[in-house]
C-alpha atoms as a PDB file:
ATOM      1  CA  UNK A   1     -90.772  10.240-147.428  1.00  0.00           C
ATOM      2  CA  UNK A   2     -92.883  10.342-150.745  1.00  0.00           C
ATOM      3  CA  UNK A   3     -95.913   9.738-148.889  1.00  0.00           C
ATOM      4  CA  UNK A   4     -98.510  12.343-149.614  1.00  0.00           C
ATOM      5  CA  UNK A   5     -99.917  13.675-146.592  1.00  0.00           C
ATOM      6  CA  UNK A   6    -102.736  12.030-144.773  1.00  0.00           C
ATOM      7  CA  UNK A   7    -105.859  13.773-143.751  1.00  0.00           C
ATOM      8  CA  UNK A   8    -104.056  17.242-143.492  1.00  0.00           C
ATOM      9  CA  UNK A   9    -106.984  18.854-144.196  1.00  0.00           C
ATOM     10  CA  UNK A  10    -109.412  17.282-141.926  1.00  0.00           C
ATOM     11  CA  UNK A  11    -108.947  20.136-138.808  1.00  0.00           C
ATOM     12  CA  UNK A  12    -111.262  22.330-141.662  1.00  0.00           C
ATOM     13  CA  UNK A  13    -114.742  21.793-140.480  1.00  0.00           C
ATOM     14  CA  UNK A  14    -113.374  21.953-137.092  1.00  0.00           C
ATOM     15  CA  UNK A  15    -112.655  26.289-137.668  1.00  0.00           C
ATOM     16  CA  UNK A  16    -115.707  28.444-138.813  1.00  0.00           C
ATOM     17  CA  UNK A  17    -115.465  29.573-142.618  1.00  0.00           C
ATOM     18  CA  UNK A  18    -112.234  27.806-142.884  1.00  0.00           C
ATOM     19  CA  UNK A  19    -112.682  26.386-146.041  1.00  0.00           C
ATOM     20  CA  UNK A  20    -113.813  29.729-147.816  1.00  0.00           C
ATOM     21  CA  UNK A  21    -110.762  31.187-146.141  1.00  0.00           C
ATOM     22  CA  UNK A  22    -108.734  28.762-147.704  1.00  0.00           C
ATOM     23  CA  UNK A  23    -110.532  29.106-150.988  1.00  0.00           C
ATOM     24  CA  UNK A  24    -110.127  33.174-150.588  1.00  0.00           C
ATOM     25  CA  UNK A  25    -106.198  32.432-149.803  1.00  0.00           C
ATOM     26  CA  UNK A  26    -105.652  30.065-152.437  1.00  0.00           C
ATOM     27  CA  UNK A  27    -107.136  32.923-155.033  1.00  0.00           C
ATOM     28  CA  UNK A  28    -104.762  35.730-153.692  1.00  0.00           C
ATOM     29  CA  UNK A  29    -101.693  33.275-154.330  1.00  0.00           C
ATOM     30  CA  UNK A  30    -103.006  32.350-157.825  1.00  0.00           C
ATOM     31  CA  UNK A  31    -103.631  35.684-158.759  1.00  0.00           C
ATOM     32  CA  UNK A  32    -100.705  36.948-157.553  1.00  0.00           C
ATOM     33  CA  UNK A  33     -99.056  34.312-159.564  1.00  0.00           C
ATOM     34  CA  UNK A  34    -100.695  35.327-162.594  1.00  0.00           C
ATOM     35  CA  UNK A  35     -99.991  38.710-161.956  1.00  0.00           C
ATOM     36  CA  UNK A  36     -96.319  38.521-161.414  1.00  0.00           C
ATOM     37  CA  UNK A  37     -95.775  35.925-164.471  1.00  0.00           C
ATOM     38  CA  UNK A  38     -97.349  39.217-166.359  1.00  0.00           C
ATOM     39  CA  UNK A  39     -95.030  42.044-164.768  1.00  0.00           C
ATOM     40  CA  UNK A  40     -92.655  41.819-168.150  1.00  0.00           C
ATOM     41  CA  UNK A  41     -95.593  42.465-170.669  1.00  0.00           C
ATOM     42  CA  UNK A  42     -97.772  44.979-167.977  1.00  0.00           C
ATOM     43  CA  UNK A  43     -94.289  46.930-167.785  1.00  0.00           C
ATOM     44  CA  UNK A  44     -94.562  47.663-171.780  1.00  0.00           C
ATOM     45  CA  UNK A  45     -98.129  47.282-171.707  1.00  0.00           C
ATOM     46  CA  UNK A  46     -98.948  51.119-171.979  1.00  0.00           C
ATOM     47  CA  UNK A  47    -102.522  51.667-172.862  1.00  0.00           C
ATOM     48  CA  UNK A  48    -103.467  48.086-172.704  1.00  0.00           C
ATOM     49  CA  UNK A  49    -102.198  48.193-168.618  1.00  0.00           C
ATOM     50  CA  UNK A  50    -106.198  47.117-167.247  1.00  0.00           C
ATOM     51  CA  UNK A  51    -106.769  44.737-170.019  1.00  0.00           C
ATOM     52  CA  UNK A  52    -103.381  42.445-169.339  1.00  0.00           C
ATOM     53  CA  UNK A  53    -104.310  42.608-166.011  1.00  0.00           C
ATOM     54  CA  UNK A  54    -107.812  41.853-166.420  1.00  0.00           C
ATOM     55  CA  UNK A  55    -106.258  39.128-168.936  1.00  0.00           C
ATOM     56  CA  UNK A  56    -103.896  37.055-165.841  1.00  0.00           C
ATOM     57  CA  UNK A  57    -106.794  37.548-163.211  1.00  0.00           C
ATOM     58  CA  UNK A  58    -109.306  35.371-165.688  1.00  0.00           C
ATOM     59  CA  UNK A  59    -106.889  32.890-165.890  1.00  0.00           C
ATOM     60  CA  UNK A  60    -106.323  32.633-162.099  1.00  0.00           C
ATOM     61  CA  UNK A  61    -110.174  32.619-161.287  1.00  0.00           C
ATOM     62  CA  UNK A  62    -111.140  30.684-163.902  1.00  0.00           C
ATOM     63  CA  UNK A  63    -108.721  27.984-162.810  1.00  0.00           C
ATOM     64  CA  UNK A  64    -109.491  28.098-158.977  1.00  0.00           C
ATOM     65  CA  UNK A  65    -113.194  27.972-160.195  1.00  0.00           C
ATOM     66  CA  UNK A  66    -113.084  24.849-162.135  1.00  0.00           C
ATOM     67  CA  UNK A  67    -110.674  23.225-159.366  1.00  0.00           C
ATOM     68  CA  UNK A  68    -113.369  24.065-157.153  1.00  0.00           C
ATOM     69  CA  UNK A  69    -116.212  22.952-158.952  1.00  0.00           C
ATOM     70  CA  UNK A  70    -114.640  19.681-159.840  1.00  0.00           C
ATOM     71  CA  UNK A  71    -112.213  18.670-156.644  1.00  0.00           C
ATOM     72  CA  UNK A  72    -109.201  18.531-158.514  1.00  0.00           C
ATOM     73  CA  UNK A  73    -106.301  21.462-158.097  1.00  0.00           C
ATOM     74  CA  UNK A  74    -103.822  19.332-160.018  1.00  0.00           C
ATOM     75  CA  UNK A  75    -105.326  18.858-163.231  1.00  0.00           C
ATOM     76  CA  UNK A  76    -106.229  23.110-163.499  1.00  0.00           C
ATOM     77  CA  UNK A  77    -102.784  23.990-162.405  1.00  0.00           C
ATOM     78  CA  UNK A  78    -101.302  22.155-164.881  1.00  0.00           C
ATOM     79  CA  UNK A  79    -103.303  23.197-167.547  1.00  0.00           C
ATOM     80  CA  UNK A  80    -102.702  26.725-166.295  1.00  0.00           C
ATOM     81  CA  UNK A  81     -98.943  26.024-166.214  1.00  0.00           C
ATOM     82  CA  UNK A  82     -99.354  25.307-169.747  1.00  0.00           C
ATOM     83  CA  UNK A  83    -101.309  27.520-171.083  1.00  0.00           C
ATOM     84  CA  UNK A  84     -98.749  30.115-169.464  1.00  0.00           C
ATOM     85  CA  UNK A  85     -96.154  28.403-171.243  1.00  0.00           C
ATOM     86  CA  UNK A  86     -97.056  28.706-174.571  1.00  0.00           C
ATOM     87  CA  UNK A  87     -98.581  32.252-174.111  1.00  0.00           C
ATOM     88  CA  UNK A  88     -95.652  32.977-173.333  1.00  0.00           C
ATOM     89  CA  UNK A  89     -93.691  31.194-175.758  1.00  0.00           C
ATOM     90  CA  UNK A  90     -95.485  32.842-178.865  1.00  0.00           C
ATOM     91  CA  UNK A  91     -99.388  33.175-179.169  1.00  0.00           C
ATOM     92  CA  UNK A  92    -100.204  36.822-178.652  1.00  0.00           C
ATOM     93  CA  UNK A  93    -102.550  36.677-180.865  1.00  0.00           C
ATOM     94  CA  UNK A  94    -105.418  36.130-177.987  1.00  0.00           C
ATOM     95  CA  UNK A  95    -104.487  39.710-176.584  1.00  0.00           C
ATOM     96  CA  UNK A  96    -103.744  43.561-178.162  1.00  0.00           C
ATOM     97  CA  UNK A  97    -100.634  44.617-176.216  1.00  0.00           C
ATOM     98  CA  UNK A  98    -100.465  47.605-178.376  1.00  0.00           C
ATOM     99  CA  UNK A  99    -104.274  48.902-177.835  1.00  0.00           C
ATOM    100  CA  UNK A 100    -106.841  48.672-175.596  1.00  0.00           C
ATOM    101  CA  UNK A 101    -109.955  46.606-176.558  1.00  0.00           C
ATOM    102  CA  UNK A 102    -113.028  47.211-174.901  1.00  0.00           C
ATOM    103  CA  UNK A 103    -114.439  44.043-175.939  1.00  0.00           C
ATOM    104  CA  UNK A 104    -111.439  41.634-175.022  1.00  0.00           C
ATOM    105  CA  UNK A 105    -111.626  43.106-171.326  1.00  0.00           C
ATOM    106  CA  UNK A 106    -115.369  42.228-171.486  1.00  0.00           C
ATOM    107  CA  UNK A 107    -114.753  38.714-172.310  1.00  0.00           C
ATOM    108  CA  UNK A 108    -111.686  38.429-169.562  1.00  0.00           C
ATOM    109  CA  UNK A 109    -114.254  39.935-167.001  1.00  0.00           C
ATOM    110  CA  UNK A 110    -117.204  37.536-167.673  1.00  0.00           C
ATOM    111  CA  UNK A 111    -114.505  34.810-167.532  1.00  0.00           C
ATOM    112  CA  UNK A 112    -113.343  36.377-163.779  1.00  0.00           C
ATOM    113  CA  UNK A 113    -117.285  35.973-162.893  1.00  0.00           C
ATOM    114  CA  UNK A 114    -117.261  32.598-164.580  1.00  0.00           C
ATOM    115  CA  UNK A 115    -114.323  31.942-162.048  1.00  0.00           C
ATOM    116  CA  UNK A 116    -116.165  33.512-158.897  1.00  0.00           C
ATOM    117  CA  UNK A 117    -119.760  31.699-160.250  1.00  0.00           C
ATOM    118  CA  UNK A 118    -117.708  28.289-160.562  1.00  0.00           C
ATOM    119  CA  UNK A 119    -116.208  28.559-156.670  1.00  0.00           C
ATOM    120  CA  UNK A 120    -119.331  30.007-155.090  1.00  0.00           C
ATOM    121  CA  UNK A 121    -121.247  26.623-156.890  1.00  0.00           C
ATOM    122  CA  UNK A 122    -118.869  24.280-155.609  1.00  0.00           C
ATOM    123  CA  UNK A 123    -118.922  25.779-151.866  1.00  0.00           C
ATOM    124  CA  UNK A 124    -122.767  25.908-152.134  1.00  0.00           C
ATOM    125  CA  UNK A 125    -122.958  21.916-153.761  1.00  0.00           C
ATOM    126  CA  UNK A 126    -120.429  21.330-150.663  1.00  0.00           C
ATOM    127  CA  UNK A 127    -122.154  22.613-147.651  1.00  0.00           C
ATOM    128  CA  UNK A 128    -125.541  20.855-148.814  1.00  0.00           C
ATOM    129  CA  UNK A 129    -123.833  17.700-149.466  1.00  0.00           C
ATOM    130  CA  UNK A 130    -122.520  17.557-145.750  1.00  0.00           C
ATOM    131  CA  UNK A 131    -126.082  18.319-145.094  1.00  0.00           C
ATOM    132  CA  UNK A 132    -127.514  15.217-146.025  1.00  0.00           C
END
């Protein structure tokens, strides 16, 4: 009753890989998220189809990345919720929907290995900190 929960997560070490599982399933929802809030624009997308796509997957990796790296879901989702919101709301200017740009789904892709770089550093920083 407005209580957040306590120690819900602590059966994780207890399950082989369950925290990278978690991570993996957390990524799917995200970037199925991002995906779906981009079904109006990838609909009328036409030639720029990969690079919208290319364009919600950054934004979903590079979030669960940095709420990796750092511990802290809340603060990235919220920035992601509002970043979606005014994207959507009026500032295409940070993506062609009309063309495809080799460059822009260059940038989106380093920013998906940013994402991937940011996660796999976190888990890596985690396991040798239980080390110790």
């Amino acid at each position: 009753m407005g209580r957040p929960p306590h120690d819900w997560i602590a059966w994780l070490p207890t399950m082989p890989y369950a925290s990278q599982r978690q991570k993996f399933a957390e990524l799917i929802v995200g970037a199925g998220t991002a995906v779906i809030l981009m079904l109006p624009f990838l609909v009328h997308g036409g030639a720029a189809v990969s690079q919208l796509l290319l364009f919600a997957l950054a934004n979903a990796f590079l979030a669960q990345g940095l709420a990796s790296l750092l511990n802290n879901g809340r603060l990235f989702t919220m920035l992601l919720a509002v970043f979606w919101f005014i994207y959507m709301n009026g500032v295409p200017g940070m993506i062609s929907f009309n063309r495809f740009s080799l460059a822009e789904s260059v940038v989106y892709s380093l920013i998906i290995v940013t994402g991937l770089g940011l996660t796999a550093v976190a888990g890596y920083r985690r396991r040798h900190s239980m080390a110790d």
